[in-house]
PDB file of N, CA and C in Angstrom:
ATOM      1  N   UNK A   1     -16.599  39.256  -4.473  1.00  0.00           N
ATOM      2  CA  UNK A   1     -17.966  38.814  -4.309  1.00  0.00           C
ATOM      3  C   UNK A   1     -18.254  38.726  -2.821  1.00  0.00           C
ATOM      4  N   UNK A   2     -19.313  38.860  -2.560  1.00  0.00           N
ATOM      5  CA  UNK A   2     -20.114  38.903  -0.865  1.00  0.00           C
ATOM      6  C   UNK A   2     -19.197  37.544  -0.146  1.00  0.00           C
ATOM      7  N   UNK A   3     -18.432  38.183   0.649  1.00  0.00           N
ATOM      8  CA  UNK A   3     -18.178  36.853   1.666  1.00  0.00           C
ATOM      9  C   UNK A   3     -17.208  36.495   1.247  1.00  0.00           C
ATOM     10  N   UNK A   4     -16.069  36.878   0.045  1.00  0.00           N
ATOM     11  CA  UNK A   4     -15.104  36.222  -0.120  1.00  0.00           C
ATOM     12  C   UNK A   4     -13.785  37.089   0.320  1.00  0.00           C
ATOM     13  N   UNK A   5     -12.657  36.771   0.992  1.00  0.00           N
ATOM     14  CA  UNK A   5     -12.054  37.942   1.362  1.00  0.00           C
ATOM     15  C   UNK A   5     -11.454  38.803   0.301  1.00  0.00           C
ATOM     16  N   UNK A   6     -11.441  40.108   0.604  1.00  0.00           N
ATOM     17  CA  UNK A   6     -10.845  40.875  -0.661  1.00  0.00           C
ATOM     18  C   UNK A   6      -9.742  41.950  -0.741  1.00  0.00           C
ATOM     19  N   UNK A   7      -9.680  41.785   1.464  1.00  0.00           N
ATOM     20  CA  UNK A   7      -8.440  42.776   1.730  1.00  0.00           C
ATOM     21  C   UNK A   7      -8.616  44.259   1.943  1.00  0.00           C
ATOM     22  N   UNK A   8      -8.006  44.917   2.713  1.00  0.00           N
ATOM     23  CA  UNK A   8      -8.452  46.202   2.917  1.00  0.00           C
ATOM     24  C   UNK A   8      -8.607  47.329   2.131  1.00  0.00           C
ATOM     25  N   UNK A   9     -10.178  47.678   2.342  1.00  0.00           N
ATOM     26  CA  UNK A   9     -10.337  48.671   1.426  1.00  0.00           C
ATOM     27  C   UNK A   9     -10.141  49.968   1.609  1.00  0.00           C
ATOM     28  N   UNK A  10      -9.578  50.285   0.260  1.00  0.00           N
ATOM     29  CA  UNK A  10      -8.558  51.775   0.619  1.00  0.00           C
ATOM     30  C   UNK A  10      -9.400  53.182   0.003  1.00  0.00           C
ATOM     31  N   UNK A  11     -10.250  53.859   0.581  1.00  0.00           N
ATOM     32  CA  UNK A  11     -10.577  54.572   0.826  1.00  0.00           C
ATOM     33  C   UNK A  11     -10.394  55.886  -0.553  1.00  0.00           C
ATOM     34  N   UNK A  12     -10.433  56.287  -1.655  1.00  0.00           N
ATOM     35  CA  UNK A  12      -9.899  57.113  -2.316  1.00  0.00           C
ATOM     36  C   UNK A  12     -11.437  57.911  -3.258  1.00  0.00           C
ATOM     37  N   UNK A  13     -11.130  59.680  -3.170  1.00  0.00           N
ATOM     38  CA  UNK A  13     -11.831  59.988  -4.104  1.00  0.00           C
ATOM     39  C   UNK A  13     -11.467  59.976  -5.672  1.00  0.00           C
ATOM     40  N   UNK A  14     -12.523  59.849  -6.569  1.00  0.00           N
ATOM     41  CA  UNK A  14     -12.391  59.661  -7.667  1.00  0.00           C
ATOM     42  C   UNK A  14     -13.602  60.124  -8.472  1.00  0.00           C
ATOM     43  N   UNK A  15     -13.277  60.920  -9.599  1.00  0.00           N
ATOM     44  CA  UNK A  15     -14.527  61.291 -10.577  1.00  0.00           C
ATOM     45  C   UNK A  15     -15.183  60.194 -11.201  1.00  0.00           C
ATOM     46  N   UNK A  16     -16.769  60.221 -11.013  1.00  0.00           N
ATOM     47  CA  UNK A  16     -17.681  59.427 -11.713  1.00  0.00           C
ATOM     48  C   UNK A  16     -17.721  59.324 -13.406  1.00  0.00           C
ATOM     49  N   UNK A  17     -17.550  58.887 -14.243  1.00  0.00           N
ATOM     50  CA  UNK A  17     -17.898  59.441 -15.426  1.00  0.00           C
ATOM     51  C   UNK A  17     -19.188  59.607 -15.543  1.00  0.00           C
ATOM     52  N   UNK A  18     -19.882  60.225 -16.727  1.00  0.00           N
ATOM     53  CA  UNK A  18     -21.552  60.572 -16.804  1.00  0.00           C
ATOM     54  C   UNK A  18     -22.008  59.504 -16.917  1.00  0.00           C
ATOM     55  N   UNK A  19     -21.908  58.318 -17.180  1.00  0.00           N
ATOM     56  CA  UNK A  19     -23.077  57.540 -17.529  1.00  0.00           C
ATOM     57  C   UNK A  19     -22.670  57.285 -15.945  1.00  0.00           C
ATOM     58  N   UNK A  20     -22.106  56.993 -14.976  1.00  0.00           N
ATOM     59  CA  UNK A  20     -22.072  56.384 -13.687  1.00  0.00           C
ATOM     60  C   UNK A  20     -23.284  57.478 -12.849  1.00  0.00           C
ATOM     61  N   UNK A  21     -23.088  58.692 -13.197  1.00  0.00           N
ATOM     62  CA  UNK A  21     -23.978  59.648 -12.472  1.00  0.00           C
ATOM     63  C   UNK A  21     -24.919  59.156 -12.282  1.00  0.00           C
ATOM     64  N   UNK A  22     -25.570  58.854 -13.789  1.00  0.00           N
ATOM     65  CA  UNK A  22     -26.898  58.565 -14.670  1.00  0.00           C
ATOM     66  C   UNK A  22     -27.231  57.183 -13.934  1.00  0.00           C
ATOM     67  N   UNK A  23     -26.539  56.049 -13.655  1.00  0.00           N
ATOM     68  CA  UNK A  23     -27.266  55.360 -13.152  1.00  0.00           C
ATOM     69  C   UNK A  23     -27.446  55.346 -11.490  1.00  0.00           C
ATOM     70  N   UNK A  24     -26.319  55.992 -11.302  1.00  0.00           N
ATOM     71  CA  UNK A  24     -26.604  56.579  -9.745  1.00  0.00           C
ATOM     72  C   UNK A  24     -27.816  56.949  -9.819  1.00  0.00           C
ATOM     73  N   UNK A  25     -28.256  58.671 -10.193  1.00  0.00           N
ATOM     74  CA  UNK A  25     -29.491  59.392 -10.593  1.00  0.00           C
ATOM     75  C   UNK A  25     -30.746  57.553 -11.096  1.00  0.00           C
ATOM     76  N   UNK A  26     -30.655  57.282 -11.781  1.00  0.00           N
ATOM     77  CA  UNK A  26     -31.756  56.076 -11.930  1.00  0.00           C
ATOM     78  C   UNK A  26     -32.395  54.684 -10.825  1.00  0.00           C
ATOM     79  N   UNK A  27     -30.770  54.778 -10.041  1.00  0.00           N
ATOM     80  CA  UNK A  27     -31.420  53.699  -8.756  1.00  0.00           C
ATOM     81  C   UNK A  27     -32.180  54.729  -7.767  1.00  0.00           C
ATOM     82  N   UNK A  28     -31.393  56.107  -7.938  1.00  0.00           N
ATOM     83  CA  UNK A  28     -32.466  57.015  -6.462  1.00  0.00           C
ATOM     84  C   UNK A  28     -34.150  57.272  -6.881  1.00  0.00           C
ATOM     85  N   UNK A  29     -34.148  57.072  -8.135  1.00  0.00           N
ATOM     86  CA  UNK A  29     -35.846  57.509  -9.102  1.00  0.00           C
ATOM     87  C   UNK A  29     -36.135  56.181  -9.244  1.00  0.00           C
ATOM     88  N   UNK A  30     -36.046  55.095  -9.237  1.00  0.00           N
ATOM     89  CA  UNK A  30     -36.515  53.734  -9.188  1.00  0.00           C
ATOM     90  C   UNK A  30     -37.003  53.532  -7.947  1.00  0.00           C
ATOM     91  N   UNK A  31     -35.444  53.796  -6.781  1.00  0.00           N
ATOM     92  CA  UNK A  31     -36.361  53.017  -5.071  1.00  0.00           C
ATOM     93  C   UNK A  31     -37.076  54.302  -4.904  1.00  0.00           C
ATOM     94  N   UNK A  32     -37.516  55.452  -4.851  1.00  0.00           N
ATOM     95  CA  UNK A  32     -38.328  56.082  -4.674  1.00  0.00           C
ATOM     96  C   UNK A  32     -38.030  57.107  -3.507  1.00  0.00           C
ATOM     97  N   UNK A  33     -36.380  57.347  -3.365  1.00  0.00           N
ATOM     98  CA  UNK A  33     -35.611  58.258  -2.968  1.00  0.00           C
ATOM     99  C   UNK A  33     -35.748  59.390  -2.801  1.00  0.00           C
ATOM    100  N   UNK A  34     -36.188  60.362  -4.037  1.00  0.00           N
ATOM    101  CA  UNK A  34     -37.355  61.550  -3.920  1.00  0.00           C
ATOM    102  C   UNK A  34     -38.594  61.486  -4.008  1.00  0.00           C
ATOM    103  N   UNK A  35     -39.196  60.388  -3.663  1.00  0.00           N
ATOM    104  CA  UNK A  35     -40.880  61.037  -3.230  1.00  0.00           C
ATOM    105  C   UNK A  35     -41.487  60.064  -4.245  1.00  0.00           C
ATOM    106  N   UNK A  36     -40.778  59.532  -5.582  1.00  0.00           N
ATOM    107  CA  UNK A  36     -41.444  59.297  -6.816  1.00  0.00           C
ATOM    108  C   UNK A  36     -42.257  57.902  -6.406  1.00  0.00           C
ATOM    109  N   UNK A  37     -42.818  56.906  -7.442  1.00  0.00           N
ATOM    110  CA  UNK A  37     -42.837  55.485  -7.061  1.00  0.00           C
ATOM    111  C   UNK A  37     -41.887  54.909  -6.737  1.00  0.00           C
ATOM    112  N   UNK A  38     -42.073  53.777  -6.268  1.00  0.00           N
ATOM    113  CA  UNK A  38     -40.638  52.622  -5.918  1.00  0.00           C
ATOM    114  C   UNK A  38     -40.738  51.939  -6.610  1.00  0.00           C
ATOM    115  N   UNK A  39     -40.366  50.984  -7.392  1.00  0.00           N
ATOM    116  CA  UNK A  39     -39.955  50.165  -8.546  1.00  0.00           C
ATOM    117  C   UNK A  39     -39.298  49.406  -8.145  1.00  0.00           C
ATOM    118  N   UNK A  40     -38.191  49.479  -7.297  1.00  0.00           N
ATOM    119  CA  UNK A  40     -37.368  48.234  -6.927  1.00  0.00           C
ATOM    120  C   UNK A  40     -36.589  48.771  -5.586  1.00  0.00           C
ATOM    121  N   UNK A  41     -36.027  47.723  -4.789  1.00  0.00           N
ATOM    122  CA  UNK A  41     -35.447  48.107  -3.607  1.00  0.00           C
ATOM    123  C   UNK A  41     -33.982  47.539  -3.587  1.00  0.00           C
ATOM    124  N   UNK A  42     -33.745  48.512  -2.697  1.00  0.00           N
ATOM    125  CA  UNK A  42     -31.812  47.981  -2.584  1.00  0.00           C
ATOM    126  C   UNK A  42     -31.692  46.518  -2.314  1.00  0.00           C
ATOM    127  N   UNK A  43     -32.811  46.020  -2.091  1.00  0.00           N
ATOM    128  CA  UNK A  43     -32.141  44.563  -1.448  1.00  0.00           C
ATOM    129  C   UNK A  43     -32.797  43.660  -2.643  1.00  0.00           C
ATOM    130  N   UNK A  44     -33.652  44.071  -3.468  1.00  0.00           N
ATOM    131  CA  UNK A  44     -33.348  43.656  -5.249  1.00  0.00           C
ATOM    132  C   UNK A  44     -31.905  44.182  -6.039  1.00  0.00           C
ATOM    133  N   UNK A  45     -31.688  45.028  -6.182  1.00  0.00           N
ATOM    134  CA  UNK A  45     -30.368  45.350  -5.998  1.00  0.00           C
ATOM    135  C   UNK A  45     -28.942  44.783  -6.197  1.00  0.00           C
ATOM    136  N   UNK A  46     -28.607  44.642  -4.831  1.00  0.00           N
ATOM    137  CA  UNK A  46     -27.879  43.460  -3.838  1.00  0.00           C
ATOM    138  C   UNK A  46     -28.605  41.789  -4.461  1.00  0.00           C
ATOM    139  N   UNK A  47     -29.624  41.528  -4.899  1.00  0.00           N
ATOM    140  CA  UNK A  47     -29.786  40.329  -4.878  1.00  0.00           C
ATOM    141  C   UNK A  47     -29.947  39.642  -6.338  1.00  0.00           C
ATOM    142  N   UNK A  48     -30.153  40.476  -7.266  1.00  0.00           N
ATOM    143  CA  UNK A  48     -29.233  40.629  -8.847  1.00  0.00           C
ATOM    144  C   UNK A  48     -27.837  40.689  -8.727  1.00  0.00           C
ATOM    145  N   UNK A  49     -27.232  41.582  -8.390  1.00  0.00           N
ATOM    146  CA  UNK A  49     -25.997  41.355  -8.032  1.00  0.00           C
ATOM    147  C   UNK A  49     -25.048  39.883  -7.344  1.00  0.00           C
ATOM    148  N   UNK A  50     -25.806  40.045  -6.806  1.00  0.00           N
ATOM    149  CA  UNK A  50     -25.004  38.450  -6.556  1.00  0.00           C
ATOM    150  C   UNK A  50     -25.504  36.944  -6.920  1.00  0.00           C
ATOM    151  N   UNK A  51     -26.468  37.568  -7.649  1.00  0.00           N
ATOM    152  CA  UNK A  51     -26.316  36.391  -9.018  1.00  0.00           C
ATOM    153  C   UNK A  51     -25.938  36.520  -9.560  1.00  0.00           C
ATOM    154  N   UNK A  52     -25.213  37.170 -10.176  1.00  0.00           N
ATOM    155  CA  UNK A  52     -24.500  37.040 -11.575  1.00  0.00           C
ATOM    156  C   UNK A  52     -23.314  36.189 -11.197  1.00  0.00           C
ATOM    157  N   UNK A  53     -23.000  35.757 -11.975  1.00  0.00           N
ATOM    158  CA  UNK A  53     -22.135  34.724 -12.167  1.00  0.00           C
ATOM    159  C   UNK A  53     -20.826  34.559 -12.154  1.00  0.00           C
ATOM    160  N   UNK A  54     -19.840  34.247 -11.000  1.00  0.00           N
ATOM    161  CA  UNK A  54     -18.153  35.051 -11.081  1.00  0.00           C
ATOM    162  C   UNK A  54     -17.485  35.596 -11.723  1.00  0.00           C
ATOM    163  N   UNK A  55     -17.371  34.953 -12.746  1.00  0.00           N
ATOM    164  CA  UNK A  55     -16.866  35.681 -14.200  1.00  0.00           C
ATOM    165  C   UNK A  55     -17.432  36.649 -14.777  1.00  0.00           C
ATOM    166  N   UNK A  56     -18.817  37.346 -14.559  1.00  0.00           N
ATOM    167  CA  UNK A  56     -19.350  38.232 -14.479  1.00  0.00           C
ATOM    168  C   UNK A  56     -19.112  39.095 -13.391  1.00  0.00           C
ATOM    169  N   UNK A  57     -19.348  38.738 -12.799  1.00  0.00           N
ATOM    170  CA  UNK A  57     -19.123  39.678 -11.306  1.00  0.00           C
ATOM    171  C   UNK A  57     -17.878  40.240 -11.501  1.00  0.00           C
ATOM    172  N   UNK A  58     -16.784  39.647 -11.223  1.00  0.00           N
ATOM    173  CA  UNK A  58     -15.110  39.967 -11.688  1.00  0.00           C
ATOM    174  C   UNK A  58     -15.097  40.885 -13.127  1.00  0.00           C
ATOM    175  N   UNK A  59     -15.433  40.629 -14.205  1.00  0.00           N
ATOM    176  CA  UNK A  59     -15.526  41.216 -15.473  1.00  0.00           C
ATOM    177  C   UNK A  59     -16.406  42.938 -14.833  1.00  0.00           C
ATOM    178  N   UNK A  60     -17.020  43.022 -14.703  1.00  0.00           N
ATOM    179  CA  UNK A  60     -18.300  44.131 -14.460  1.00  0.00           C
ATOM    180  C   UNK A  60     -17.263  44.582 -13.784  1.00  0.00           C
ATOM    181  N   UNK A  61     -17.610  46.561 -13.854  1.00  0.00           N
ATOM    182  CA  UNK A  61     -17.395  47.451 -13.047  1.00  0.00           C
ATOM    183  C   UNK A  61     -17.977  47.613 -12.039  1.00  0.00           C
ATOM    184  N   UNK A  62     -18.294  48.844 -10.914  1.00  0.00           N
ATOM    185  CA  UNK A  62     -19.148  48.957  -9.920  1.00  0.00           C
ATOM    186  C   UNK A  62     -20.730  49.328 -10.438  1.00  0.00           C
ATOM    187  N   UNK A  63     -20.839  50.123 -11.505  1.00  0.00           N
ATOM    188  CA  UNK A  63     -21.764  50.512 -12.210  1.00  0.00           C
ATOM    189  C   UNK A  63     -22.317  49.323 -13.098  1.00  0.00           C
ATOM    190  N   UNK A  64     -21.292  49.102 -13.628  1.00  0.00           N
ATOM    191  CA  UNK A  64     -22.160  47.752 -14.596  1.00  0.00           C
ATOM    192  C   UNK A  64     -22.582  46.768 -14.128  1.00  0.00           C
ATOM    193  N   UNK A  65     -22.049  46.792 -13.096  1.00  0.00           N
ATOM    194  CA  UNK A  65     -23.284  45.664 -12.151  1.00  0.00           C
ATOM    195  C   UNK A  65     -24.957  46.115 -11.908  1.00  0.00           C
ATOM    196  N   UNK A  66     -24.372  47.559 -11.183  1.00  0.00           N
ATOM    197  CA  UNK A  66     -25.618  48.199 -10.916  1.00  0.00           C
ATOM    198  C   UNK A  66     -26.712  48.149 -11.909  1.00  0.00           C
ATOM    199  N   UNK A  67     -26.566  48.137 -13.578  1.00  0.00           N
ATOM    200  CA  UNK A  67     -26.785  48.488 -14.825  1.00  0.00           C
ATOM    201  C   UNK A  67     -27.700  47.109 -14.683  1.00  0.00           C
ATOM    202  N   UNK A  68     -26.261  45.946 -14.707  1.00  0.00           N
ATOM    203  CA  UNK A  68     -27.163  44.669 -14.785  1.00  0.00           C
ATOM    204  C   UNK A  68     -28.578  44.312 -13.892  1.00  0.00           C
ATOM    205  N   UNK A  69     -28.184  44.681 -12.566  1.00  0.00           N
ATOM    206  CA  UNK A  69     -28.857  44.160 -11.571  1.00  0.00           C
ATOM    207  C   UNK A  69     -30.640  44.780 -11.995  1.00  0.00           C
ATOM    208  N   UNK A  70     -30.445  46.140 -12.018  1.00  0.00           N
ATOM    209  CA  UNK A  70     -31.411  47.034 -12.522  1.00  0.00           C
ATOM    210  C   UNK A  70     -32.757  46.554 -13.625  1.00  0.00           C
ATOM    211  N   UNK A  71     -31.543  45.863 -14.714  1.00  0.00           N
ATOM    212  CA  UNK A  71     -32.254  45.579 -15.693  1.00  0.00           C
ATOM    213  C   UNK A  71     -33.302  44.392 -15.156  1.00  0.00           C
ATOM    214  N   UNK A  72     -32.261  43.319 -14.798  1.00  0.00           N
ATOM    215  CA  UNK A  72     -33.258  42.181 -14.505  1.00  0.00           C
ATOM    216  C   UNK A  72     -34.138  42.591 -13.275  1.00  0.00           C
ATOM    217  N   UNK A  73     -34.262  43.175 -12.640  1.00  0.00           N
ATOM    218  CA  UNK A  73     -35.297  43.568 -11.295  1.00  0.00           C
ATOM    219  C   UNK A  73     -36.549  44.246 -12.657  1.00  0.00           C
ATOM    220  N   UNK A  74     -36.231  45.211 -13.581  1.00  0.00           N
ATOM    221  CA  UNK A  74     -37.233  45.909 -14.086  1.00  0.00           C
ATOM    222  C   UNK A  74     -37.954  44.596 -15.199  1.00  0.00           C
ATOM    223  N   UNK A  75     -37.375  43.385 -15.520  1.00  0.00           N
ATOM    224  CA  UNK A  75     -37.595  42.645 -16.460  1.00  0.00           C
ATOM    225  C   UNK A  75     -38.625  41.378 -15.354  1.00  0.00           C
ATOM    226  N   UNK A  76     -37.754  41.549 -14.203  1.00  0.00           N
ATOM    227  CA  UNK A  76     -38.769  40.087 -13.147  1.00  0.00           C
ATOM    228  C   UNK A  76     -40.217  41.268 -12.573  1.00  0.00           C
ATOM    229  N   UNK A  77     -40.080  42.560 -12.735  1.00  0.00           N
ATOM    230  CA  UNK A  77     -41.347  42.933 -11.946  1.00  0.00           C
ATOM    231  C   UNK A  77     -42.204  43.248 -13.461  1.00  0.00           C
ATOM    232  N   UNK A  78     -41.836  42.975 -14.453  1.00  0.00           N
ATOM    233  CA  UNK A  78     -42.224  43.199 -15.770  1.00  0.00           C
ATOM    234  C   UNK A  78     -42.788  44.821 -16.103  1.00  0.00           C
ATOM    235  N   UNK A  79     -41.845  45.763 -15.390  1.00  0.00           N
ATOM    236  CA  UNK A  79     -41.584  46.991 -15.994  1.00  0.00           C
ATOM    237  C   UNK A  79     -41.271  46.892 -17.213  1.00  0.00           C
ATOM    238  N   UNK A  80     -40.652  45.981 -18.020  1.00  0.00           N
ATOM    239  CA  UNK A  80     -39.732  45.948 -19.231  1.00  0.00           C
ATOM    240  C   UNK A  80     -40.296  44.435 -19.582  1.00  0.00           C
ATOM    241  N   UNK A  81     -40.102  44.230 -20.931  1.00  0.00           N
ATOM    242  CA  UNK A  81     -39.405  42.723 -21.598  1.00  0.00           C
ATOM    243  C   UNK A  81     -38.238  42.411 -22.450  1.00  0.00           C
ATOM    244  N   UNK A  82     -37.769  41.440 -22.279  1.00  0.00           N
ATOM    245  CA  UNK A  82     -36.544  41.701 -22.610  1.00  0.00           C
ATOM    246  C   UNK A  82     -37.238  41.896 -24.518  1.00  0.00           C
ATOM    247  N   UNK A  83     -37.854  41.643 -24.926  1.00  0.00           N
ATOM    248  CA  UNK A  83     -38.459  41.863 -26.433  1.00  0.00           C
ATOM    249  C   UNK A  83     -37.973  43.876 -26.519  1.00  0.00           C
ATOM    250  N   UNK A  84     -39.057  44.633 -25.486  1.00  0.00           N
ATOM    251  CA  UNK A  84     -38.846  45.425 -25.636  1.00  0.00           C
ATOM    252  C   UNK A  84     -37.146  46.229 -25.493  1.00  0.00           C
ATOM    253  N   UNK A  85     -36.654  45.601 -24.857  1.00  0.00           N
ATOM    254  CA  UNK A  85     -35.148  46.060 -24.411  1.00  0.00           C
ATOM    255  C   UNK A  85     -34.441  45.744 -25.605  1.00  0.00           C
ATOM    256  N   UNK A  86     -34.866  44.407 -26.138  1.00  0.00           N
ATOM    257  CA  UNK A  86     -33.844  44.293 -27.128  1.00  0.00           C
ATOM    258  C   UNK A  86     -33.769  45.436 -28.508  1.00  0.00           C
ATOM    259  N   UNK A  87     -35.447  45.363 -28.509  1.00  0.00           N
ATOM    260  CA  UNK A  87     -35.922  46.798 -29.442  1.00  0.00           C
ATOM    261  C   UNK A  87     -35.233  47.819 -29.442  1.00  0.00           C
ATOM    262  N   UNK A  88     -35.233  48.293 -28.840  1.00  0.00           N
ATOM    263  CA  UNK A  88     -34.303  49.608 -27.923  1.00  0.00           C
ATOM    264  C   UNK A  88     -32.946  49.663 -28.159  1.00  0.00           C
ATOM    265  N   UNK A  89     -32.255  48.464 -28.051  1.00  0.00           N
ATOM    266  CA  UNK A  89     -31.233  47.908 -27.788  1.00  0.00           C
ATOM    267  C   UNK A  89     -30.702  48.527 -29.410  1.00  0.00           C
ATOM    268  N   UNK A  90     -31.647  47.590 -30.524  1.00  0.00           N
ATOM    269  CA  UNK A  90     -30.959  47.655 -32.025  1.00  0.00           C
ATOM    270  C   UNK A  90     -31.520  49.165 -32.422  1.00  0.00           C
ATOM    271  N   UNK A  91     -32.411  49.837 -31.628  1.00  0.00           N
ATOM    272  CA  UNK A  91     -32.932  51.341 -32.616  1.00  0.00           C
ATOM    273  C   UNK A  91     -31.220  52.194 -32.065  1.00  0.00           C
ATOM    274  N   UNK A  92     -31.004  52.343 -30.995  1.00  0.00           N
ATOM    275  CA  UNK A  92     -29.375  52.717 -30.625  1.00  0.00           C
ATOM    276  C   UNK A  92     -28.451  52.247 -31.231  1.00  0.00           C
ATOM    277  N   UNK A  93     -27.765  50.896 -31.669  1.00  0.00           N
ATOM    278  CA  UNK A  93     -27.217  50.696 -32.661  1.00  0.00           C
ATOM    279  C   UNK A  93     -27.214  51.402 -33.741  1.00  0.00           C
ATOM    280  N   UNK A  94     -28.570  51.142 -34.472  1.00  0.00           N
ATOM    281  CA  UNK A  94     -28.663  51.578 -35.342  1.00  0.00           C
ATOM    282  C   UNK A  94     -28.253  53.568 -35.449  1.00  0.00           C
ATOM    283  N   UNK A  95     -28.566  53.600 -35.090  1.00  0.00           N
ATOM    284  CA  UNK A  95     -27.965  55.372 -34.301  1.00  0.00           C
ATOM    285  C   UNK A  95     -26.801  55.776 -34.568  1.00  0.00           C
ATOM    286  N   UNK A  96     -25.728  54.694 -33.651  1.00  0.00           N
ATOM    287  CA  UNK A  96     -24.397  54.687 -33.639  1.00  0.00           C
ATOM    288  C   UNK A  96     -23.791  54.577 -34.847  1.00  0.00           C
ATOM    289  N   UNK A  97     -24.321  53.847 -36.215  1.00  0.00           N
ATOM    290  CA  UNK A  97     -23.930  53.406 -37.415  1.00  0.00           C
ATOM    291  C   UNK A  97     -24.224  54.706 -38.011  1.00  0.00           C
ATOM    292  N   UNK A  98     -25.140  55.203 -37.905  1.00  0.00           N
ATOM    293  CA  UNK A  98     -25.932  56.459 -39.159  1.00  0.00           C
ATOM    294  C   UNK A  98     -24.438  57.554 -39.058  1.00  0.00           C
TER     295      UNK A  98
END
């Protein structure tokens, strides 16, 4: 977490899986990276992110933070509600079962 020591970081390449692309590809079309609207900024971002809660923070990947942070920035500028997300949420479930 921001500010806590964590020791030297070691430098290594590594393949993204697709959904990591995908939300890569979604923060550059949100802040408005190619040209599009801006929706949210890196320092919304960064500032979801470090709310979440240690045991969250620690639990989460590098992406699933990103995922989290995302959501609640699109839910506080009321791009989204969480009503509608949850919607969404069970029509995919439901998907996965069929």
């Amino acid at each position: 977490m921001g500010g806590l020591p964590a020791g030297r970081v070691e430098p290594a390449e590594h393949d993204n899986a697709e959904w990591e692309w995908r939300v890569d590809a979604l923060m550059t079309l949100l802040t408005g990276v190619k040209g599009g609207k801006k929706l949210m900024t890196v320092d919304e971002l960064r500032k979801n992110i470090e709310a979440l809660g240690p045991d969250a923070y620690d639990r989460m990947s590098y992406y699933e933070r990103w995922v989290s942070s995302i959501t609640q920035t699109m839910i506080q500028r009321g791009v989204v509600t969480t009503e509608e997300l949850g919607r969404k949420m069970e029509q995919i479930e439901k998907r996965g079962r069929e």
